[in-house]
PDB file of N, CA and C in Angstrom:
ATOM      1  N   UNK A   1     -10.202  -3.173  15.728  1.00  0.00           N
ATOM      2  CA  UNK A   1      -8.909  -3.723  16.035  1.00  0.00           C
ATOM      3  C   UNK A   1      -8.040  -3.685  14.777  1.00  0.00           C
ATOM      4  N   UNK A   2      -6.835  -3.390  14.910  1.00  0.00           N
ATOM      5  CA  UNK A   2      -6.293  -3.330  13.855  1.00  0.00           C
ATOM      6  C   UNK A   2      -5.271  -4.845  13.480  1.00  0.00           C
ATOM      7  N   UNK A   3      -4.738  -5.091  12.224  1.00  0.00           N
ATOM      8  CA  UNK A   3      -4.075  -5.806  12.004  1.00  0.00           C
ATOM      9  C   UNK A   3      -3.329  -5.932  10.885  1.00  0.00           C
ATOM     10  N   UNK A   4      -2.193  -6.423  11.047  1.00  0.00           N
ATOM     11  CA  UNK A   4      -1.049  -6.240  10.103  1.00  0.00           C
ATOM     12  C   UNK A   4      -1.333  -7.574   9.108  1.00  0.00           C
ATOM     13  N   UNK A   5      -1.543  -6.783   8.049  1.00  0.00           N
ATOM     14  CA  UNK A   5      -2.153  -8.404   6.629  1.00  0.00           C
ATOM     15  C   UNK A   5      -0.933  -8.096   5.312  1.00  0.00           C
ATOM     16  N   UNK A   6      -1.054  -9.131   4.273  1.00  0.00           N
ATOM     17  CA  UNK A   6      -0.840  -9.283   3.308  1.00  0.00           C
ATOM     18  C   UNK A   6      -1.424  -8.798   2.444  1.00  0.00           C
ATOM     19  N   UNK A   7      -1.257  -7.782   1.356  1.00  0.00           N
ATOM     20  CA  UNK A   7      -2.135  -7.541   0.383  1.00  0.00           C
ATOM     21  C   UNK A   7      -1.531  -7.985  -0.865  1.00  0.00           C
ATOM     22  N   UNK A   8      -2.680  -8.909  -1.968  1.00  0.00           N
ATOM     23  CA  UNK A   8      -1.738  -8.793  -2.728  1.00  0.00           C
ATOM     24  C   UNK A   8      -1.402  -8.248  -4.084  1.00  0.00           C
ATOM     25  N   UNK A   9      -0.747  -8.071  -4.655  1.00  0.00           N
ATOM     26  CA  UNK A   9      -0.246  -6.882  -5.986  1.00  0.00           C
ATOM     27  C   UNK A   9       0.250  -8.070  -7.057  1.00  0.00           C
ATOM     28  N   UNK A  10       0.333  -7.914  -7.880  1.00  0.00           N
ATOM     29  CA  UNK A  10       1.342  -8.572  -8.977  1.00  0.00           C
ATOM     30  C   UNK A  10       0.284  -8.962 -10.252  1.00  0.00           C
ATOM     31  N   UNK A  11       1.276  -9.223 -11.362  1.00  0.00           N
ATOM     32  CA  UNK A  11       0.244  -9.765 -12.271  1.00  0.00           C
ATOM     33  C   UNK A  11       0.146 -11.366 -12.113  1.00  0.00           C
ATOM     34  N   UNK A  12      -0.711 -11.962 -12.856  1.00  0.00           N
ATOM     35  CA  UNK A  12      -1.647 -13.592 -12.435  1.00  0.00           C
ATOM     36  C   UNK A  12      -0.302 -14.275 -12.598  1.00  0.00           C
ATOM     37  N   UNK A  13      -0.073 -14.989 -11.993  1.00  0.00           N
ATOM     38  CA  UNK A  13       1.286 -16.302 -11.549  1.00  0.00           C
ATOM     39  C   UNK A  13       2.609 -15.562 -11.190  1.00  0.00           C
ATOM     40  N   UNK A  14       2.363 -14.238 -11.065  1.00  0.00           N
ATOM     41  CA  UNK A  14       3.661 -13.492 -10.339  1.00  0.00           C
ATOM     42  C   UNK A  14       3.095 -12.529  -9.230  1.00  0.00           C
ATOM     43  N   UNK A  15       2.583 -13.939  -8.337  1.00  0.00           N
ATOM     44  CA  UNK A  15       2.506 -13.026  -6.864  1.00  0.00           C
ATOM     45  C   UNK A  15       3.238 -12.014  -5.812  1.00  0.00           C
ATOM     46  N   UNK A  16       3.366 -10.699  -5.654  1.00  0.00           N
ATOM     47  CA  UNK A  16       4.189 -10.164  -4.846  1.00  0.00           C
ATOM     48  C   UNK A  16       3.053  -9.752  -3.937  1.00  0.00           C
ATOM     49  N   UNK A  17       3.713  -9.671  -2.884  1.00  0.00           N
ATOM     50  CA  UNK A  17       2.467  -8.473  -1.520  1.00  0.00           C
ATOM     51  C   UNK A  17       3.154  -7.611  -0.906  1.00  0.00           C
ATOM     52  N   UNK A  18       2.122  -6.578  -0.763  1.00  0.00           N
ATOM     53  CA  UNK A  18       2.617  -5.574   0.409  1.00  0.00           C
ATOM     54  C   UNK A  18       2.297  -6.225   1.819  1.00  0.00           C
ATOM     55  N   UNK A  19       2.842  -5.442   2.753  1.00  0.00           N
ATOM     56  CA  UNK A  19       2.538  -5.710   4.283  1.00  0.00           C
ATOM     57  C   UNK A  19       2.220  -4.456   4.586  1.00  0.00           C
ATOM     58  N   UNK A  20       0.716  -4.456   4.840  1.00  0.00           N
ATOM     59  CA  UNK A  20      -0.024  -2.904   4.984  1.00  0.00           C
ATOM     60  C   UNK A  20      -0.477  -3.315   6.773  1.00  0.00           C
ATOM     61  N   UNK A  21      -0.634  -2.226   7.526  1.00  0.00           N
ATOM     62  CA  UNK A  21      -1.427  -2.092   8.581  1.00  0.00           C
ATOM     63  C   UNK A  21      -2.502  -1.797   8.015  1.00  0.00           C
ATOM     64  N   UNK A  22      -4.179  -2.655   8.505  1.00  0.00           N
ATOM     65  CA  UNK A  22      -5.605  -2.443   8.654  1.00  0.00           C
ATOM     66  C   UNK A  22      -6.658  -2.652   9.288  1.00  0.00           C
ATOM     67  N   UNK A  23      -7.682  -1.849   9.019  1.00  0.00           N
ATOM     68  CA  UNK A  23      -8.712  -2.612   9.915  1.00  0.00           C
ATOM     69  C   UNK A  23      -8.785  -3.937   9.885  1.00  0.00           C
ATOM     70  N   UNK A  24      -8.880  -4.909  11.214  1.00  0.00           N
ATOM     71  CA  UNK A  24      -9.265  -6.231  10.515  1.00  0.00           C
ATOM     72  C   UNK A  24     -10.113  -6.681  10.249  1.00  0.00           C
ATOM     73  N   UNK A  25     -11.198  -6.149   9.991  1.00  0.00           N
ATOM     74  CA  UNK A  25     -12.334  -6.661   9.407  1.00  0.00           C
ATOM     75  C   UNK A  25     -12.881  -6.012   8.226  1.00  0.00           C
ATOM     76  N   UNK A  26     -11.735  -5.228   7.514  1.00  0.00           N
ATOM     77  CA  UNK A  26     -11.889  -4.397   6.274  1.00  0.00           C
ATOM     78  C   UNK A  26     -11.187  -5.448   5.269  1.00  0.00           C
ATOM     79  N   UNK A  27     -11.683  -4.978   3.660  1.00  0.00           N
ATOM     80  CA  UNK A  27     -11.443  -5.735   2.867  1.00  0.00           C
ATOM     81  C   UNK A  27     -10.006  -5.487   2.494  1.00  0.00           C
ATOM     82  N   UNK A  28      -9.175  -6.918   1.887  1.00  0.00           N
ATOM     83  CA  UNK A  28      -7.823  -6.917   1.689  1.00  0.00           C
ATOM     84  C   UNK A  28      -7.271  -5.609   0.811  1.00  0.00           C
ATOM     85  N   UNK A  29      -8.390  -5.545  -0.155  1.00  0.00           N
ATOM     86  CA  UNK A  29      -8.254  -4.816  -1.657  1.00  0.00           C
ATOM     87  C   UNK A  29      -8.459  -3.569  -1.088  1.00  0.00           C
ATOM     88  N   UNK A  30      -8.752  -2.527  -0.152  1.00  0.00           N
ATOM     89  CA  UNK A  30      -8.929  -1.997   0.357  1.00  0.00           C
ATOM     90  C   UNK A  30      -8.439  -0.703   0.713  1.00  0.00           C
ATOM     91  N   UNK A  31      -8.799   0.511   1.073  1.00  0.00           N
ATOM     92  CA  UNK A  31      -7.510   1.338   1.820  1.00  0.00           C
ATOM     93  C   UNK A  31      -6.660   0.602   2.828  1.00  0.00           C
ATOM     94  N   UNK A  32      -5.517   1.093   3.421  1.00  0.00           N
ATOM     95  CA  UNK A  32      -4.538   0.588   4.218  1.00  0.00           C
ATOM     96  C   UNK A  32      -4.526   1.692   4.952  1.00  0.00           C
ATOM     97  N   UNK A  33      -4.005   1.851   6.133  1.00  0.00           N
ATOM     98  CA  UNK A  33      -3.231   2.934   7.126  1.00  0.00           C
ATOM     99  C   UNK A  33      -2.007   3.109   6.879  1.00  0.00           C
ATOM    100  N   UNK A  34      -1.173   2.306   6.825  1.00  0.00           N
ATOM    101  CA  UNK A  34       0.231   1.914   6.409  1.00  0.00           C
ATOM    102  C   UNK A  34       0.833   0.962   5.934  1.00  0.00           C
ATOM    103  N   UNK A  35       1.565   1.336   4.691  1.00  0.00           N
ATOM    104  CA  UNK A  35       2.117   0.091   4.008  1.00  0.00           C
ATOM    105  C   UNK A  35       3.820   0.331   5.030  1.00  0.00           C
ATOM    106  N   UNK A  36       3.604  -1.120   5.590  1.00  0.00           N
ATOM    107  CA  UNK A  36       5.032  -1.590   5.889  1.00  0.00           C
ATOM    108  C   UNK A  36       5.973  -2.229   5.241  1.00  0.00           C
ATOM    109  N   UNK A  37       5.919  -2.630   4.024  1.00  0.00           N
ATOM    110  CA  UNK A  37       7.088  -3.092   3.304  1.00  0.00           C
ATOM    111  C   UNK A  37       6.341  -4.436   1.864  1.00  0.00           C
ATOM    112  N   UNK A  38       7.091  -5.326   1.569  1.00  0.00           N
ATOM    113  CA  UNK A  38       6.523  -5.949   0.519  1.00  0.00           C
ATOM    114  C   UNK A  38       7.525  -6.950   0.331  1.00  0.00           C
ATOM    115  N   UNK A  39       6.721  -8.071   0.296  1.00  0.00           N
ATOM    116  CA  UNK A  39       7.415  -9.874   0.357  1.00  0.00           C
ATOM    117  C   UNK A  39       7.223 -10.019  -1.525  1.00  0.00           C
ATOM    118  N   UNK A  40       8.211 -10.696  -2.135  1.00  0.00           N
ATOM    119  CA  UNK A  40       7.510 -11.340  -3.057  1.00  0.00           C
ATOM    120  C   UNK A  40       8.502 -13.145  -2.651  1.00  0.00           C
ATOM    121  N   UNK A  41       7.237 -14.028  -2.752  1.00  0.00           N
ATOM    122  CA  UNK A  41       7.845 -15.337  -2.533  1.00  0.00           C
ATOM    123  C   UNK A  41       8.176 -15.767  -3.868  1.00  0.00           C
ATOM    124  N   UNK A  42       7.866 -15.419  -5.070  1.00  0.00           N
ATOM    125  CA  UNK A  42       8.815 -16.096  -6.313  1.00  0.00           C
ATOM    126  C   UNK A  42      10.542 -15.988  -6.002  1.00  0.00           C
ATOM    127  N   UNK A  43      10.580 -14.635  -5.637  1.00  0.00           N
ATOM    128  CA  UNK A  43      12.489 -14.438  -5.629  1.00  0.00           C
ATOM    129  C   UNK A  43      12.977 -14.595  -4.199  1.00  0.00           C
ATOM    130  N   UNK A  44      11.676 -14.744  -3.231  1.00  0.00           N
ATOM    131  CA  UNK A  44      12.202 -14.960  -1.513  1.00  0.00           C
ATOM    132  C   UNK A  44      12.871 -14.031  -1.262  1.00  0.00           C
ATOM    133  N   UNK A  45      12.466 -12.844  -1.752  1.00  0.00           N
ATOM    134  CA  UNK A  45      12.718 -11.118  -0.923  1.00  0.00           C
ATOM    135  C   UNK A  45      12.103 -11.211  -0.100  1.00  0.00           C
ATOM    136  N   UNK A  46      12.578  -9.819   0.784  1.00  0.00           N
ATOM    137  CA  UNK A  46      11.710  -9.099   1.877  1.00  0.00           C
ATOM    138  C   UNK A  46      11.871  -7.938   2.225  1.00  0.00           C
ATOM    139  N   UNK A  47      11.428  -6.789   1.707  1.00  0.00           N
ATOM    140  CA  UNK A  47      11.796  -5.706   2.571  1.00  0.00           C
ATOM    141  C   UNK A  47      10.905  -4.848   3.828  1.00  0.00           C
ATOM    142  N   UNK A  48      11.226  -4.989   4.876  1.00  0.00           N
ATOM    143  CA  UNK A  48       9.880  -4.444   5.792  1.00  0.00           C
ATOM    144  C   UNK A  48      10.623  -3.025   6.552  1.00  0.00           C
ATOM    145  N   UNK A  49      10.075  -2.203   6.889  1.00  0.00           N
ATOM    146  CA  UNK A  49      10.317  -1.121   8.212  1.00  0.00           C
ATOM    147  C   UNK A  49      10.127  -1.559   9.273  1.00  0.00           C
ATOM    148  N   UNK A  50      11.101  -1.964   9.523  1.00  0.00           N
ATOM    149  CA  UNK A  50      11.226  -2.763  11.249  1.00  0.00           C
ATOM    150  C   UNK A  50      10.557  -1.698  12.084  1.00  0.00           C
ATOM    151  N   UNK A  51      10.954  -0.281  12.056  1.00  0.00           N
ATOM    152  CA  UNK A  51      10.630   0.447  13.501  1.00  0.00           C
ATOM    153  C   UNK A  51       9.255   0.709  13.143  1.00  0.00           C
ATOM    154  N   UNK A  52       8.565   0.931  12.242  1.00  0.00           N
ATOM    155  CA  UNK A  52       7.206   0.973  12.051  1.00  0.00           C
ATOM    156  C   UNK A  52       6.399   0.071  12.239  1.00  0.00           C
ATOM    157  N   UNK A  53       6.769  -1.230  12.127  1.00  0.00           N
ATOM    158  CA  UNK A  53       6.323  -2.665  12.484  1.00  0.00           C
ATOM    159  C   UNK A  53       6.608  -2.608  13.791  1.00  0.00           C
ATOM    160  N   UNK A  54       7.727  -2.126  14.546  1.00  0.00           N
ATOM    161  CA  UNK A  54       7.688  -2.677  16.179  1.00  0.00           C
ATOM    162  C   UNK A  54       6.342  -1.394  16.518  1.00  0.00           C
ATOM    163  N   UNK A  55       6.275  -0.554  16.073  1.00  0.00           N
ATOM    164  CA  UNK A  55       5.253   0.879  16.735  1.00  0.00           C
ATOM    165  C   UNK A  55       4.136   0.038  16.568  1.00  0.00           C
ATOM    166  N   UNK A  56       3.884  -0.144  15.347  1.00  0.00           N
ATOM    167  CA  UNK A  56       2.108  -0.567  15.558  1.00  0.00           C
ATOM    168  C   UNK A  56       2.089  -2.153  16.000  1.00  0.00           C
ATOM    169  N   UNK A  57       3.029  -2.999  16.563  1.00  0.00           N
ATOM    170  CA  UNK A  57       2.886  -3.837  17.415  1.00  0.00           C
ATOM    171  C   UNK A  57       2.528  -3.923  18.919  1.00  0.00           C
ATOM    172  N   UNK A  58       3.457  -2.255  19.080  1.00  0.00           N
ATOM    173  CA  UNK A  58       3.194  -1.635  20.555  1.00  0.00           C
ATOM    174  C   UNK A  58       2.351  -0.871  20.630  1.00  0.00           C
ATOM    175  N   UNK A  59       1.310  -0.674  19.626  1.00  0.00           N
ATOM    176  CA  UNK A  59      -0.279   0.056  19.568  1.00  0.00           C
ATOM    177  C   UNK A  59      -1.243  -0.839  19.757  1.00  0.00           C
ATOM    178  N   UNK A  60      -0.692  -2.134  19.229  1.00  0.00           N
ATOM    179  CA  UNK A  60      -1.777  -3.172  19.650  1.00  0.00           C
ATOM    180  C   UNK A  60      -1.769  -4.088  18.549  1.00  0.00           C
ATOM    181  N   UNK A  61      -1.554  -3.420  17.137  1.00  0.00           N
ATOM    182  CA  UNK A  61      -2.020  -4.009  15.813  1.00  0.00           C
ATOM    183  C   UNK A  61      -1.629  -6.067  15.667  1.00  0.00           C
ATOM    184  N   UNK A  62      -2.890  -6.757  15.053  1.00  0.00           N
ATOM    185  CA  UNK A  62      -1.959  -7.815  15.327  1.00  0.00           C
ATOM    186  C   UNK A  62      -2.023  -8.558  13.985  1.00  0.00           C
ATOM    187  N   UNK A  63      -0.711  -9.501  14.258  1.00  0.00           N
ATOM    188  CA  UNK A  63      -0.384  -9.766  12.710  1.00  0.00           C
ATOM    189  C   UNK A  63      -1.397 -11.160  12.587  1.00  0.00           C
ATOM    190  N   UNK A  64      -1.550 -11.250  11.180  1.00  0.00           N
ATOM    191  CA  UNK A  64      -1.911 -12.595  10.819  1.00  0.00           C
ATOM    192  C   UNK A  64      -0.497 -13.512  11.380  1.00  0.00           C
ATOM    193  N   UNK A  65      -1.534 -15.136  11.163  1.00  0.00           N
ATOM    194  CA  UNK A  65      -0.078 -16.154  11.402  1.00  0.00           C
ATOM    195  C   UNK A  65       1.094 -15.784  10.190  1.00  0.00           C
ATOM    196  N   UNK A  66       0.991 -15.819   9.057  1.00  0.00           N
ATOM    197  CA  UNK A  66       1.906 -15.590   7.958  1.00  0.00           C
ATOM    198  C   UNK A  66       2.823 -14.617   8.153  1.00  0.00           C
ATOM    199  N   UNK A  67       2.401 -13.433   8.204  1.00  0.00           N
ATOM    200  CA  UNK A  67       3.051 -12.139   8.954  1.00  0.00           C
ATOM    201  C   UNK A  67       3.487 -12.377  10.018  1.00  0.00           C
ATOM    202  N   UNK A  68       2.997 -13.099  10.756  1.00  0.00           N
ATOM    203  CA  UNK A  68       4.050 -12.769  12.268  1.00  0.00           C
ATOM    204  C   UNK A  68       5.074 -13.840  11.745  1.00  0.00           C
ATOM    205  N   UNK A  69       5.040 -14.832  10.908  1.00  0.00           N
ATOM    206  CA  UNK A  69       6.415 -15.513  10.709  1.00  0.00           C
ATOM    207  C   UNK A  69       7.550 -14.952   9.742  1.00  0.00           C
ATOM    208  N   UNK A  70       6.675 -13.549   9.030  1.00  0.00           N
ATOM    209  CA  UNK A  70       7.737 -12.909   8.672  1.00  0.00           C
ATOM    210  C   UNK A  70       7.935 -11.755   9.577  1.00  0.00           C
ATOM    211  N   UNK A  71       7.425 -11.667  10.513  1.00  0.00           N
ATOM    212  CA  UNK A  71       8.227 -10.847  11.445  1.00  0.00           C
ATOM    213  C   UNK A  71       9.353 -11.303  12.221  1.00  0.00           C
ATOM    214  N   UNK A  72       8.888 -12.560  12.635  1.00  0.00           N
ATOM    215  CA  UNK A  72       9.963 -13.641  13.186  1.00  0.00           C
ATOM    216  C   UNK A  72      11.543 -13.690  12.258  1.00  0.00           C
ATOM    217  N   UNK A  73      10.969 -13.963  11.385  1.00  0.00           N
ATOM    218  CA  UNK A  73      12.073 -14.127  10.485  1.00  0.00           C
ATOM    219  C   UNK A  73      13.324 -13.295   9.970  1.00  0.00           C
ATOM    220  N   UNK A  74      12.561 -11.453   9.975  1.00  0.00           N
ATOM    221  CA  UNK A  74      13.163 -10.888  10.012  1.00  0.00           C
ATOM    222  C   UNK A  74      13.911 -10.158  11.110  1.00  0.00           C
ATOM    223  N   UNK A  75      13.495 -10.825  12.479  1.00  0.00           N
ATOM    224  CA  UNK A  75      13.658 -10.517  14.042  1.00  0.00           C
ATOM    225  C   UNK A  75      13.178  -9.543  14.184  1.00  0.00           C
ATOM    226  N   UNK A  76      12.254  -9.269  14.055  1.00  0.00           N
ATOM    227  CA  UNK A  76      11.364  -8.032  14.543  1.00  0.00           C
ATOM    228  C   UNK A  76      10.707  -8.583  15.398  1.00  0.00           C
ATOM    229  N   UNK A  77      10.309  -9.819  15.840  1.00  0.00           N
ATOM    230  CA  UNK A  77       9.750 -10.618  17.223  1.00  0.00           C
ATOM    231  C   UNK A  77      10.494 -11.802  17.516  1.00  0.00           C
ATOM    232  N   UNK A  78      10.281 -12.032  18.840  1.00  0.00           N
ATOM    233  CA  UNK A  78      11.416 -12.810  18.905  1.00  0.00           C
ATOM    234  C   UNK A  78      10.243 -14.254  19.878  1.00  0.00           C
ATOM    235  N   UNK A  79       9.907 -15.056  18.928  1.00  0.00           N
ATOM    236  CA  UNK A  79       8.837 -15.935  19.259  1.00  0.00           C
ATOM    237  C   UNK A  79       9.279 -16.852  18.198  1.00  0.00           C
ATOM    238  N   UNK A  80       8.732 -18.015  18.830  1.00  0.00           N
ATOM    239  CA  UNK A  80       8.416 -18.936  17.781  1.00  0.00           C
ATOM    240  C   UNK A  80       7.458 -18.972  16.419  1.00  0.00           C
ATOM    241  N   UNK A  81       7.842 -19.462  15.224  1.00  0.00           N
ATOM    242  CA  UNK A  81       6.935 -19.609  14.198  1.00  0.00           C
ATOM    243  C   UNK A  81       5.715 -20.185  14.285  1.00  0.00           C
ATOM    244  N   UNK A  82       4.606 -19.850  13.556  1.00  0.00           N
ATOM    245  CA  UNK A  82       2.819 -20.347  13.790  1.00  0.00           C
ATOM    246  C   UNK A  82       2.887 -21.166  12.878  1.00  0.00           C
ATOM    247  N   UNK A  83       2.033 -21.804  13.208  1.00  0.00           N
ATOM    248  CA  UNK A  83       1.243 -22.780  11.992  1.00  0.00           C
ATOM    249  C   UNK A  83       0.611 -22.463  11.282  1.00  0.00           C
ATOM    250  N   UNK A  84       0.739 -21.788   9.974  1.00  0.00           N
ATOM    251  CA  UNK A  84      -0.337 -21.519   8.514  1.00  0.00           C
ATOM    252  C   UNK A  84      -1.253 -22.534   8.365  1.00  0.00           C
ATOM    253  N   UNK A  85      -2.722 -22.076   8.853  1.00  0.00           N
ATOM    254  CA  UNK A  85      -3.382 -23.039   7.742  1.00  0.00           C
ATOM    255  C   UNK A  85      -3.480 -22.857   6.232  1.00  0.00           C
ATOM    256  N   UNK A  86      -3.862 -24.486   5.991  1.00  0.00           N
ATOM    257  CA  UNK A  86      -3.845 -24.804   4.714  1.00  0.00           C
ATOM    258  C   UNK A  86      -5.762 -23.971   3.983  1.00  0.00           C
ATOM    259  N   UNK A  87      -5.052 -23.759   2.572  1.00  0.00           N
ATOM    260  CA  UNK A  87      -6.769 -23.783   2.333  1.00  0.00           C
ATOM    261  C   UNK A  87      -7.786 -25.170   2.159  1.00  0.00           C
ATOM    262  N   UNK A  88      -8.958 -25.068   2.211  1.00  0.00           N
ATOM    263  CA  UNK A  88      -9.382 -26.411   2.353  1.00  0.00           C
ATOM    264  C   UNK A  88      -9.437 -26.999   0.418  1.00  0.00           C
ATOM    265  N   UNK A  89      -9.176 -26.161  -0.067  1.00  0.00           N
ATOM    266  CA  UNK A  89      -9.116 -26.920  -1.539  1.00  0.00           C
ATOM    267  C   UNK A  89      -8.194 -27.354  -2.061  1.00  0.00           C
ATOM    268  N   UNK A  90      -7.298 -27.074  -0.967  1.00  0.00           N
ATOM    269  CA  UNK A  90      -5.502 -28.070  -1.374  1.00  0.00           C
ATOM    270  C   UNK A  90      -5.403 -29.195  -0.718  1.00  0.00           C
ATOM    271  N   UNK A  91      -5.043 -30.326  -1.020  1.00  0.00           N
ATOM    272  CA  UNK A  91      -5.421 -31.415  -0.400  1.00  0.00           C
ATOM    273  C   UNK A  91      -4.000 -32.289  -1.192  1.00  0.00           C
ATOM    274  N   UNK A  92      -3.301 -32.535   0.265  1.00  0.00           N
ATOM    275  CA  UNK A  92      -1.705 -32.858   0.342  1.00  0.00           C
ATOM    276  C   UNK A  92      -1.819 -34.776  -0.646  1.00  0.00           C
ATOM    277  N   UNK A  93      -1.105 -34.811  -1.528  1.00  0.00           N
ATOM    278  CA  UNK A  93      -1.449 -36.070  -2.511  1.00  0.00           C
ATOM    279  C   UNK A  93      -0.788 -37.191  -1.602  1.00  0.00           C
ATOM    280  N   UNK A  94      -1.395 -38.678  -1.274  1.00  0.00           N
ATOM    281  CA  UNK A  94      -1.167 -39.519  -0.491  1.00  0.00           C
ATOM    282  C   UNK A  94      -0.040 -40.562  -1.260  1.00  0.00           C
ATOM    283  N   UNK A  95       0.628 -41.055  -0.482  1.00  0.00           N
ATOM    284  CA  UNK A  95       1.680 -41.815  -1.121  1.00  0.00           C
ATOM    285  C   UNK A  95       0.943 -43.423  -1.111  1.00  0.00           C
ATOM    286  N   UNK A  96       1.614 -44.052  -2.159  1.00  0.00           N
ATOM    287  CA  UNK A  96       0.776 -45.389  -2.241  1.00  0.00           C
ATOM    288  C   UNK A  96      -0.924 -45.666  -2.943  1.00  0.00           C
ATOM    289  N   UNK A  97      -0.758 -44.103  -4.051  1.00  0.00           N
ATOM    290  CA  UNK A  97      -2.050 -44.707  -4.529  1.00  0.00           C
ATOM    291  C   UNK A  97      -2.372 -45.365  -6.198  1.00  0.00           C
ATOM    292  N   UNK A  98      -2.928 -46.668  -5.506  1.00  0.00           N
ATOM    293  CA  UNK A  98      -2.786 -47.467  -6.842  1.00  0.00           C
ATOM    294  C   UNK A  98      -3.237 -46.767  -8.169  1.00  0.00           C
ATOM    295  N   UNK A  99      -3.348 -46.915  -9.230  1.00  0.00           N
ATOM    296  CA  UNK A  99      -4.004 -45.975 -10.141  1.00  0.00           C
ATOM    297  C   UNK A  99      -4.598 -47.509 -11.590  1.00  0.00           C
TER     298      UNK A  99
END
């Protein structure tokens, strides 16, 4: 099955990613089939190939939650946003704690 992921590129504390089509059960670091474009969230760019993203949507390919909210975003689907999970080693700081 294929699926549209995040890969990511940049040097350490300057995260950018591509948006590659892949196997989904192949590794991130990996070959790709197709790179569709590349997010970096430090400057909140985006550039994607919409018509290449709608083709391998209509082949089947499917996005992670993250990706499909930047597909959303850039209207390349027209759905509501997913819920990202969190990783389990981030752990949201509680208000009200005595110290």
């Amino acid at each position: 099955m294929l699926a549209i992921k995040l890969k990511r590129i940049g040097k350490k504390h300057q995260p950018a990613f591509r948006v590659v089509v892949n196997e989904k059960r192949s590794k991130v670091s990996g070959k790709f089939l197709e790179d569709l474009g590349w997010v970096n969230p430090i400057s909140h760019k985006l550039e994607l190939d919409e018509a290449r993203a709608k083709h391998w949507l209509s082949v089947g390919a499917q996005p992670t939650a993250t990706v499909h909210n930047l597909l959303v975003k850039s209207s390349v689907l027209s759905a509501p946003k997913l819920a990202v999970k969190m990783k389990a080693g981030k752990k949201p700081e509680t208000e009200g704690q005595s110290q």
